[in-house]
C-alpha atoms as a PDB file:
ATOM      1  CA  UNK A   1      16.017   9.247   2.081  1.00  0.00           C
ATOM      2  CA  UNK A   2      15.277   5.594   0.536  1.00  0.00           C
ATOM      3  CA  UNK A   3      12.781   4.213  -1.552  1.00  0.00           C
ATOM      4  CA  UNK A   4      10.932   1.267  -0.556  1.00  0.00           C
ATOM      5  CA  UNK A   5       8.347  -0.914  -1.984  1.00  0.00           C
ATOM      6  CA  UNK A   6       5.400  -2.037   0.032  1.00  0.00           C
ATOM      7  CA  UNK A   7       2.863  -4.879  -1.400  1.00  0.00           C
ATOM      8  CA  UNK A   8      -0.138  -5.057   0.005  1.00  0.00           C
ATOM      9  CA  UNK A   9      -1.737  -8.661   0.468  1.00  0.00           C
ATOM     10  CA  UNK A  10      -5.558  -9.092   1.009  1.00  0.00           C
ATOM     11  CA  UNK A  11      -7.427 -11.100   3.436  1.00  0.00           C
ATOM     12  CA  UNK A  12      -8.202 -13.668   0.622  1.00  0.00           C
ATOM     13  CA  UNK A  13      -7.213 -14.835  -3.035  1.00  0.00           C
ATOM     14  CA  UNK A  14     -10.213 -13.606  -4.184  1.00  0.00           C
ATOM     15  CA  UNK A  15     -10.339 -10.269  -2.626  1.00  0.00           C
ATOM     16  CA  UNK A  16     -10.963  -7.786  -4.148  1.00  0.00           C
ATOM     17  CA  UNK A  17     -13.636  -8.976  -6.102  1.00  0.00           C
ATOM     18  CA  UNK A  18     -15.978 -10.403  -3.692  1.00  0.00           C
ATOM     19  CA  UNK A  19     -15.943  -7.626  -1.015  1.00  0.00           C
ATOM     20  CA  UNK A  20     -17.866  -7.108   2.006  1.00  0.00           C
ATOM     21  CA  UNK A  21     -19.388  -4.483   3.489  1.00  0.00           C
ATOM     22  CA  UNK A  22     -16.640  -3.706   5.931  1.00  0.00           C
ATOM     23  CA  UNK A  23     -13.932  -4.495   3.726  1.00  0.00           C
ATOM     24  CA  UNK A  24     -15.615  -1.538   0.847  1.00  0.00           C
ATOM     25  CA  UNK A  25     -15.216   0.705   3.783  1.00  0.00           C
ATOM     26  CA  UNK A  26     -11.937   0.405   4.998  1.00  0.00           C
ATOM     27  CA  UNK A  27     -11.005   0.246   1.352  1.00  0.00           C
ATOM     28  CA  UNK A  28     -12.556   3.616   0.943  1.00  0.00           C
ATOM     29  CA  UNK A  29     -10.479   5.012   3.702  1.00  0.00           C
ATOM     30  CA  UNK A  30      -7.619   3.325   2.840  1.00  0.00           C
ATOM     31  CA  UNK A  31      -7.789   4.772  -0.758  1.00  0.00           C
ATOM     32  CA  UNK A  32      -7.903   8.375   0.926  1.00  0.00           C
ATOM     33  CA  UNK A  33      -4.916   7.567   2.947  1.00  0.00           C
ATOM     34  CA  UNK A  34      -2.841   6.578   0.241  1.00  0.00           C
ATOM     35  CA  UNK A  35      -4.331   9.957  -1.882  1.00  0.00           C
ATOM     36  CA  UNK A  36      -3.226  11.786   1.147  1.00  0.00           C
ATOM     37  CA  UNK A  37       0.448  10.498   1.610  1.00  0.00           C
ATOM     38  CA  UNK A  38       0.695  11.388  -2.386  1.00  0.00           C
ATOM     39  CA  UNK A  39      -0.011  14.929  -1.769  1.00  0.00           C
ATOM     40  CA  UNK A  40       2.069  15.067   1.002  1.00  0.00           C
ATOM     41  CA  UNK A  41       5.052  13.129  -1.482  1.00  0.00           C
ATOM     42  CA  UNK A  42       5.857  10.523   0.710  1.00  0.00           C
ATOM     43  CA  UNK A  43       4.222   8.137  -1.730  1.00  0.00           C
ATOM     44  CA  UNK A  44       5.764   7.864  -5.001  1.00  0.00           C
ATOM     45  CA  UNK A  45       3.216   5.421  -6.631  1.00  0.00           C
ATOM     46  CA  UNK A  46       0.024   3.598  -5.437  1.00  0.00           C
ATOM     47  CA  UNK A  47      -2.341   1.200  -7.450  1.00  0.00           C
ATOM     48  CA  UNK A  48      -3.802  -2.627  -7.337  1.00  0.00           C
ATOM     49  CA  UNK A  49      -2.069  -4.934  -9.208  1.00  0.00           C
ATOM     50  CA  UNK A  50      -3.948  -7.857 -10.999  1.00  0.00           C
ATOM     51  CA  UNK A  51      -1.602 -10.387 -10.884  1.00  0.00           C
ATOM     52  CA  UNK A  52      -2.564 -13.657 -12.027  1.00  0.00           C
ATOM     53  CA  UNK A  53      -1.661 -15.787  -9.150  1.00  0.00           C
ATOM     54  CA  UNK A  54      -3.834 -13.692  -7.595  1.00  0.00           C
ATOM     55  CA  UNK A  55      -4.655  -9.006  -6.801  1.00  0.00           C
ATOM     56  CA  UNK A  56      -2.208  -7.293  -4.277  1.00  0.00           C
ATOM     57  CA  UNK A  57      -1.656  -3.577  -3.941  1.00  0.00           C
ATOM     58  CA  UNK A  58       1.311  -2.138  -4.088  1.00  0.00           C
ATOM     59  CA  UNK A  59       2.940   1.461  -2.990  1.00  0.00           C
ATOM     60  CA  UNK A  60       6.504   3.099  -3.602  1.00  0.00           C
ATOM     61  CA  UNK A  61       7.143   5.227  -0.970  1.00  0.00           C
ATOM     62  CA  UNK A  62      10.193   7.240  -0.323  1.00  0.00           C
ATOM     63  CA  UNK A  63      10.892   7.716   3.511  1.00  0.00           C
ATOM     64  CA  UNK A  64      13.917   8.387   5.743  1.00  0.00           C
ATOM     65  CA  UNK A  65      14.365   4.871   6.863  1.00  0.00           C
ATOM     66  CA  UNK A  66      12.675   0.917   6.929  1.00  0.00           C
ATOM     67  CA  UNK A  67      11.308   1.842  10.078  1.00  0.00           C
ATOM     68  CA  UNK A  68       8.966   5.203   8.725  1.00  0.00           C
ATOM     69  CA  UNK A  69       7.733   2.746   5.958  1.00  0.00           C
ATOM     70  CA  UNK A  70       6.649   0.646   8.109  1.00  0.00           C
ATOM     71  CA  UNK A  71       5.088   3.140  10.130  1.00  0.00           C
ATOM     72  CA  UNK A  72       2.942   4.153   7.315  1.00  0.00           C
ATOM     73  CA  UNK A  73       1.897   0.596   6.877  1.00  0.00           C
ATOM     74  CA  UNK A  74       0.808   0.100  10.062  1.00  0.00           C
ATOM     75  CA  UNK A  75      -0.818   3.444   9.697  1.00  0.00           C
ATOM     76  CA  UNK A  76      -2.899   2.319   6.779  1.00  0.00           C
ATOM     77  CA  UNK A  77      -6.854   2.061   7.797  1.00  0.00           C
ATOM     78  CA  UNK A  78      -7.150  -1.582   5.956  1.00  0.00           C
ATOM     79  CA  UNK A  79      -4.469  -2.992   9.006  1.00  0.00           C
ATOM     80  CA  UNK A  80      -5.733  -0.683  11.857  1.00  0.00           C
ATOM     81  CA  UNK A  81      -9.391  -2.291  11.484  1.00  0.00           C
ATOM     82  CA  UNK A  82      -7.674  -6.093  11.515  1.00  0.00           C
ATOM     83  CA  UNK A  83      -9.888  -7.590   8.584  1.00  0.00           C
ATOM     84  CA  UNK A  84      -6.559  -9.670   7.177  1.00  0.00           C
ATOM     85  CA  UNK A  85      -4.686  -7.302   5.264  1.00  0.00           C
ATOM     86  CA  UNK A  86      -0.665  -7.262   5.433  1.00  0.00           C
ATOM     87  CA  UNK A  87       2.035  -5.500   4.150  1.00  0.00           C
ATOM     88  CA  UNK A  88       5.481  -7.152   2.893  1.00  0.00           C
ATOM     89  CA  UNK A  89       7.862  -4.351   2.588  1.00  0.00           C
ATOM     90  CA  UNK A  90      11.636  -4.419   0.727  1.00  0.00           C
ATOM     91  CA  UNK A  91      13.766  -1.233  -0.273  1.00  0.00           C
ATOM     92  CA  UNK A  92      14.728  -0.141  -2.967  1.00  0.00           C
ATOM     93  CA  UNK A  93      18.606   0.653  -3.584  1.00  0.00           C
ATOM     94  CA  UNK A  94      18.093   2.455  -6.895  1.00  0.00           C
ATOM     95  CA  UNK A  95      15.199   3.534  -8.638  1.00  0.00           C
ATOM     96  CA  UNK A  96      14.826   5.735 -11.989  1.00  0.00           C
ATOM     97  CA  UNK A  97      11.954   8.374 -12.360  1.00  0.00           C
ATOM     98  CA  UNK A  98      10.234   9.955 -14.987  1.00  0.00           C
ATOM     99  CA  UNK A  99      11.221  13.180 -15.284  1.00  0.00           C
ATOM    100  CA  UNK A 100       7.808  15.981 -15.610  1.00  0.00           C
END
């Protein structure tokens, strides 16, 4: 098992803030995706991030191998419906976690 983390890049600097009606939606199922693959513990954190040069989304995901995150980017509603989303994915070798 390996942790990677996945950044999510929207169709447009100014996305999320000015979205359309199709964009809302996929958002909406991408959200429950991502709430899903939490339950299910493949993903270790998900959230937007309001960077200044501009919002991305990011994920930590812990998955046998590069190629099963990927998967689960591809698998991601906001890239199946092709409105300009992509992922940029790189592992990582060591991470430290809270302990509950």
């Amino acid at each position: 098992m390996g942790y990677y983390h996945l950044k999510l890049i929207g169709p447009r600097s100014t996305f999320p803030f000015d979205m359309n009606e199709a964009e809302k939606a996929a958002m909406t199922d991408h959200a429950q995706y991502w709430q899903r693959l939490a339950e299910e513990k493949l993903a270790v954190a998900v959230g937007p991030v309001f960077d200044p040069k501009g919002p991305w989304g990011m994920a930590i995901v812990e998955t046998e191998n590069e190629a099963e995150a990927e998967a689960l980017c591809a698998a991601d509603p906001v890239i199946s419906v092709s409105l300009g989303f992509r992922y940029e994915l790189a592992p990582i070798p060591s991470l430290i976690l809270r302990q509950n």
